[in-house]
C-alpha atoms as a PDB file:
ATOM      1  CA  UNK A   1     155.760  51.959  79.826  1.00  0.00           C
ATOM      2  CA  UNK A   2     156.634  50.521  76.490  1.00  0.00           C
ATOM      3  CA  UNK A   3     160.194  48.970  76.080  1.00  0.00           C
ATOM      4  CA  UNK A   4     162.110  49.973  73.150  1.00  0.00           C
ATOM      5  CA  UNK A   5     164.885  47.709  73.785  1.00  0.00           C
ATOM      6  CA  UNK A   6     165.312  43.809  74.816  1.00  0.00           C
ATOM      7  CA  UNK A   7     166.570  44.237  78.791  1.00  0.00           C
ATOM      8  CA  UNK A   8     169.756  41.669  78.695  1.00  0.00           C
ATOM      9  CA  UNK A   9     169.767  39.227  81.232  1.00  0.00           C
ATOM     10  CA  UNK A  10     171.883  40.433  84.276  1.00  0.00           C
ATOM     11  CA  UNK A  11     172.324  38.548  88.061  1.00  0.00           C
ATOM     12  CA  UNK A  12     172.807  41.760  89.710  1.00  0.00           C
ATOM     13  CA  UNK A  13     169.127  44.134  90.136  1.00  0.00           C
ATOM     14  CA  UNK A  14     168.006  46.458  87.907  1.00  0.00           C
ATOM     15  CA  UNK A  15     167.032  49.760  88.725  1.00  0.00           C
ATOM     16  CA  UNK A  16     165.764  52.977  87.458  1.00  0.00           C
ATOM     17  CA  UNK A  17     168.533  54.371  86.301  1.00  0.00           C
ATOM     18  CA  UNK A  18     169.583  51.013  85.266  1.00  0.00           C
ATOM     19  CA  UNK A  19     166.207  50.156  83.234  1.00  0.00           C
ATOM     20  CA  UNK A  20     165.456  54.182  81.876  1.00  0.00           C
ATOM     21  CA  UNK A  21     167.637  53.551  78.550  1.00  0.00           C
ATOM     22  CA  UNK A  22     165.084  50.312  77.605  1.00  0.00           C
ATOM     23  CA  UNK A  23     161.794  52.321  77.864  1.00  0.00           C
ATOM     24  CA  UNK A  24     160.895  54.013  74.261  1.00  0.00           C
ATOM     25  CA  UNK A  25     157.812  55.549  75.586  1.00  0.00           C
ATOM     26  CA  UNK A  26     154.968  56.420  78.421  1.00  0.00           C
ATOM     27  CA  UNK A  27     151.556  56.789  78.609  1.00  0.00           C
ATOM     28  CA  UNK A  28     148.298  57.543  80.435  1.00  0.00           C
ATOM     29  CA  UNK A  29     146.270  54.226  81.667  1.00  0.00           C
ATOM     30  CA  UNK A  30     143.406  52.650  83.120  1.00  0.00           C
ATOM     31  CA  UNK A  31     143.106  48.862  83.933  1.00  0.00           C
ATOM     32  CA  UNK A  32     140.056  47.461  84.017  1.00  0.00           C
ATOM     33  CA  UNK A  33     139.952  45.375  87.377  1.00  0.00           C
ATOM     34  CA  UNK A  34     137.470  41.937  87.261  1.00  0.00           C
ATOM     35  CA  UNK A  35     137.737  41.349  90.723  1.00  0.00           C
ATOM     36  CA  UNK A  36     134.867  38.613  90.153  1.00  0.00           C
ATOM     37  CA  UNK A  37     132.676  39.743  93.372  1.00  0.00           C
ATOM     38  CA  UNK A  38     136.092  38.653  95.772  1.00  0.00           C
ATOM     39  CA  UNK A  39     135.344  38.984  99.648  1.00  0.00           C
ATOM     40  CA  UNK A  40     137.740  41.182 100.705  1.00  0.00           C
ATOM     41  CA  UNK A  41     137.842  40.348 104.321  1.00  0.00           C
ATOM     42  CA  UNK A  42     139.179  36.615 103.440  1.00  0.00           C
ATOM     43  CA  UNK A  43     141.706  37.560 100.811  1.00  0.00           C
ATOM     44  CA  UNK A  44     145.529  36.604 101.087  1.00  0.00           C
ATOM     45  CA  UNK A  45     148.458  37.803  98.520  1.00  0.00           C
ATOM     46  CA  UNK A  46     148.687  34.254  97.043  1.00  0.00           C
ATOM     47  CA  UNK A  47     145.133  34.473  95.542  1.00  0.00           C
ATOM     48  CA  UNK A  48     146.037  38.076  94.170  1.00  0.00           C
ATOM     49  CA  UNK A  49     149.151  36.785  92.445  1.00  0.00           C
ATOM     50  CA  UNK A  50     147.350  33.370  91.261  1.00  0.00           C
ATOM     51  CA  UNK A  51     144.362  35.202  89.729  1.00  0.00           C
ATOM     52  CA  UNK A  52     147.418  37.764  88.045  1.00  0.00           C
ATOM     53  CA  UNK A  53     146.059  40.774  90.211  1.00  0.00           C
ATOM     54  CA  UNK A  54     142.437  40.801  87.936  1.00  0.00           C
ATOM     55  CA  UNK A  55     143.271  42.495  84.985  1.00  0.00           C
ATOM     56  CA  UNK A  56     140.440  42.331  82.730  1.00  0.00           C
ATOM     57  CA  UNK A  57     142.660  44.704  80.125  1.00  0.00           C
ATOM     58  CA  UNK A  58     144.111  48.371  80.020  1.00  0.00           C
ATOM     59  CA  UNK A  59     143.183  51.551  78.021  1.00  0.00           C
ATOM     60  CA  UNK A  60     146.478  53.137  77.091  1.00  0.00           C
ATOM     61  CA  UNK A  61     146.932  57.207  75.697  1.00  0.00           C
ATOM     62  CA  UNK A  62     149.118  57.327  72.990  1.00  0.00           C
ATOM     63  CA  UNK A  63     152.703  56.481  74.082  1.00  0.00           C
ATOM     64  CA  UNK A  64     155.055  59.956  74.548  1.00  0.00           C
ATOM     65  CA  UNK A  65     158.074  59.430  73.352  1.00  0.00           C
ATOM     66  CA  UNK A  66     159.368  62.657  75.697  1.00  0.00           C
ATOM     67  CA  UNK A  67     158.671  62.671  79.190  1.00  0.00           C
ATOM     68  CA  UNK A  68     159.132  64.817  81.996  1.00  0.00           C
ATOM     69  CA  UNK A  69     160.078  63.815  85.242  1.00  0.00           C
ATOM     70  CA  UNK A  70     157.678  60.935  86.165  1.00  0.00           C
ATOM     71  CA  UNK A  71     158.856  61.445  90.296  1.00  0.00           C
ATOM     72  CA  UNK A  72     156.626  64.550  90.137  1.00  0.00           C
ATOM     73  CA  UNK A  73     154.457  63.954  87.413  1.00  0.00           C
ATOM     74  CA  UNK A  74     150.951  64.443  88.450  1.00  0.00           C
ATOM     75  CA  UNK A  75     147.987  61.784  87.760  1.00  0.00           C
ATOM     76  CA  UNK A  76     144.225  63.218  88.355  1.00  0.00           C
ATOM     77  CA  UNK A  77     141.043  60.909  88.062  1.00  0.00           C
ATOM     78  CA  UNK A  78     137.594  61.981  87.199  1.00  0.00           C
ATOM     79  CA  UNK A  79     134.205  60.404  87.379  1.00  0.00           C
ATOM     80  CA  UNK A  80     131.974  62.439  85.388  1.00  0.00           C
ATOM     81  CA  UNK A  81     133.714  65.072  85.264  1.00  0.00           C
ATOM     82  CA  UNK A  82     134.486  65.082  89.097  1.00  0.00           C
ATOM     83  CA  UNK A  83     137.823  64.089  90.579  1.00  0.00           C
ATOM     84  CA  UNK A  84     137.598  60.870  92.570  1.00  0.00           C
ATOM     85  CA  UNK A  85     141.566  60.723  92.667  1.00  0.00           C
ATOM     86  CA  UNK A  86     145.176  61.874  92.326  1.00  0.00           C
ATOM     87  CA  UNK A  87     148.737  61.084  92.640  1.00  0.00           C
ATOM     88  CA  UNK A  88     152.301  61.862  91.737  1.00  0.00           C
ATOM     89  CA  UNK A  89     155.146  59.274  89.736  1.00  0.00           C
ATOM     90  CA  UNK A  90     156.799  59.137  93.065  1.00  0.00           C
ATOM     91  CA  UNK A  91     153.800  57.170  94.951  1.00  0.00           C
ATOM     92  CA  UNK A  92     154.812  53.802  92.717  1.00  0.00           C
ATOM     93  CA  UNK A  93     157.840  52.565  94.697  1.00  0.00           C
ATOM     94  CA  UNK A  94     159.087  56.238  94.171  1.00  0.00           C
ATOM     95  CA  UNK A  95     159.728  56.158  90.682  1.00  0.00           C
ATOM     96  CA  UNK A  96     157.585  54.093  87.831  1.00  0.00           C
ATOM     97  CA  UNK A  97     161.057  52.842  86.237  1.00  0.00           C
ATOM     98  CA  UNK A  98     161.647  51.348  89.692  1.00  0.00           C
ATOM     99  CA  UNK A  99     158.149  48.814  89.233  1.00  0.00           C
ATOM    100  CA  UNK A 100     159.769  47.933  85.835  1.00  0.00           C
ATOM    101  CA  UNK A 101     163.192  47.558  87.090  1.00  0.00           C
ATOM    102  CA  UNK A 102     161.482  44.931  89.814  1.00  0.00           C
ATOM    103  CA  UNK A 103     159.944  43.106  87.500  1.00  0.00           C
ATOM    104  CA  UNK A 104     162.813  42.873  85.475  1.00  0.00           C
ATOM    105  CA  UNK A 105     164.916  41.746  87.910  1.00  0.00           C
ATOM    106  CA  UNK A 106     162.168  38.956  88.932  1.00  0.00           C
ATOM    107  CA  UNK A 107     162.166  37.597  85.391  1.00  0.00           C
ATOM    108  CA  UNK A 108     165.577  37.300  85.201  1.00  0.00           C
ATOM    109  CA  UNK A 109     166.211  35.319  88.282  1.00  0.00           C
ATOM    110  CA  UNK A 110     163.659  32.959  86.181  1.00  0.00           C
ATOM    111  CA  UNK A 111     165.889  32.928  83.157  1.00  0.00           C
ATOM    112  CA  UNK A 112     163.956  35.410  81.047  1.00  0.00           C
ATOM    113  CA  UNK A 113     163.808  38.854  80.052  1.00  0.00           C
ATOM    114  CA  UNK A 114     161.809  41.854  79.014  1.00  0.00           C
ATOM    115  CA  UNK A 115     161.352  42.721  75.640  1.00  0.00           C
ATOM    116  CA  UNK A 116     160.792  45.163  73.008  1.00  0.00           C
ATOM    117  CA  UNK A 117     157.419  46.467  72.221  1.00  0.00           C
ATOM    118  CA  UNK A 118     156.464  44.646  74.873  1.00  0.00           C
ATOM    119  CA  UNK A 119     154.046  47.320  77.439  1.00  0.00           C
ATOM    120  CA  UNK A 120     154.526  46.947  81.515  1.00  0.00           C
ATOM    121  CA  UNK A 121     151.830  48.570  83.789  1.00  0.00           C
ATOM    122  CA  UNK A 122     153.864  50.111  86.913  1.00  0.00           C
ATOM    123  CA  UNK A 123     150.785  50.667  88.938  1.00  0.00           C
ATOM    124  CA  UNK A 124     148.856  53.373  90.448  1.00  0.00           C
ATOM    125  CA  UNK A 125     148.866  56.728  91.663  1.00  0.00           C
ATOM    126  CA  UNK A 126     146.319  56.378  93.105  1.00  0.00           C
ATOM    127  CA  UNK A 127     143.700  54.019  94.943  1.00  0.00           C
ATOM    128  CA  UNK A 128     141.297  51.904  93.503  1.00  0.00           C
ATOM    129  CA  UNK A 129     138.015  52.778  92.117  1.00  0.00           C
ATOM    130  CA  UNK A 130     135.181  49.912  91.757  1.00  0.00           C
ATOM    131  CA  UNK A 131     132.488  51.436  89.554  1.00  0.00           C
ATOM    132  CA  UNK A 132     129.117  51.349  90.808  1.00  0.00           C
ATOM    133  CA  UNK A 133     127.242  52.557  88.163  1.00  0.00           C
ATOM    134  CA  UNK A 134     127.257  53.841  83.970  1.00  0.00           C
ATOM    135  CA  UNK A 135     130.142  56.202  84.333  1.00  0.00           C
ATOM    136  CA  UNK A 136     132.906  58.081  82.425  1.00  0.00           C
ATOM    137  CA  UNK A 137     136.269  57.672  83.562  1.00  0.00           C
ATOM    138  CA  UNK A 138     139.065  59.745  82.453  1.00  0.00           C
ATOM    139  CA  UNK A 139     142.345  59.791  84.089  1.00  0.00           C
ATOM    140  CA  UNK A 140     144.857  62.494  82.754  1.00  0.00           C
ATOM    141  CA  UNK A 141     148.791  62.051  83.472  1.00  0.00           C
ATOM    142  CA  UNK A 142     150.301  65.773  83.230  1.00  0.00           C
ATOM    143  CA  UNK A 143     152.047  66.479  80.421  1.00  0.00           C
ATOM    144  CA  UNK A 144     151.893  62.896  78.796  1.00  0.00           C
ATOM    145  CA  UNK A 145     148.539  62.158  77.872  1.00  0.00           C
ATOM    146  CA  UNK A 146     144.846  61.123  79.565  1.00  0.00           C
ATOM    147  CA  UNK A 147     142.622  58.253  78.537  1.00  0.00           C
ATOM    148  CA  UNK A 148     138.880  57.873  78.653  1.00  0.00           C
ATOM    149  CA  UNK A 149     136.824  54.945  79.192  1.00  0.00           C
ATOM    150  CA  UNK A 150     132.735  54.522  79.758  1.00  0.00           C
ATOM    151  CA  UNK A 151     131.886  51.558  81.996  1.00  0.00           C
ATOM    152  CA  UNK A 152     128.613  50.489  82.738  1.00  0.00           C
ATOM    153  CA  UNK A 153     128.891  47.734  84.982  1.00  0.00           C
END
């Protein structure tokens, strides 16, 4: 999501309906997760928030200014040309604006606020995928846009 629109500072939560008039536009994404070889077996949610979940960057579409909507928007994942995933809007917290409206609402209890221009990743549709080898990733968000990145890891 890109904002289009400061978010005023507010005590009481945001939410989706609450947040929807601040974003200007939507796109497709991948992050690019630098997990840094972690052992997953010993790994608690304080190191995941300390390390800022391991984004190594994002690959955004172009940002649609005209969405439909994102609750049954479908995301599909491909490997090569072979689907390795899929999900709908609705599988982040039920809605996308309602991961923006969270972290909103969590910067404002800290005094500050979401901005314009500024771009907030609402997570995933679907799981993870670690790449194992050279590959070509495209993930394609219906109707909005898809994005394409090769990884050779």
């Amino acid at each position: 999501m890109r904002l289009k629109s400061d978010v005023p500072l507010t005590g009481a939560p945001l939410t989706a309906e609450t947040i929807r008039p601040h974003i200007g536009g939507v796109c497709a994404a991948i992050e690019i997760v630098d997990d840094r070889a972690a052992d997953y077996a010993d790994l608690d949610v304080l190191s995941l928030v300390a390390d800022n979940s391991w984004n190594g960057g994002i690959v955004l579409s172009e940002f649609s200014i005209a969405w439909p909507d994102l609750e049954g928007v479908l995301g599909r994942a491909t490997k090569d040309g072979a689907a390795i995933g899929e999900g709908h809007g609705r599988d982040i917290l039920g809605h996308p604006f309602n991961s923006v409206a969270w972290l909103a609402t969590q910067l404002h209890s800290r005094g500050v606020r979401l901005k314009a221009g500024e771009v907030v990743m609402t997570g995933s549709v679907m799981k993870t995928v670690f790449p194992e080898r050279d590959a070509n990733y495209r993930f394609e968000l219906e109707a909005i846009g898809s994005v394409e990145v090769q990884v050779s890891p």
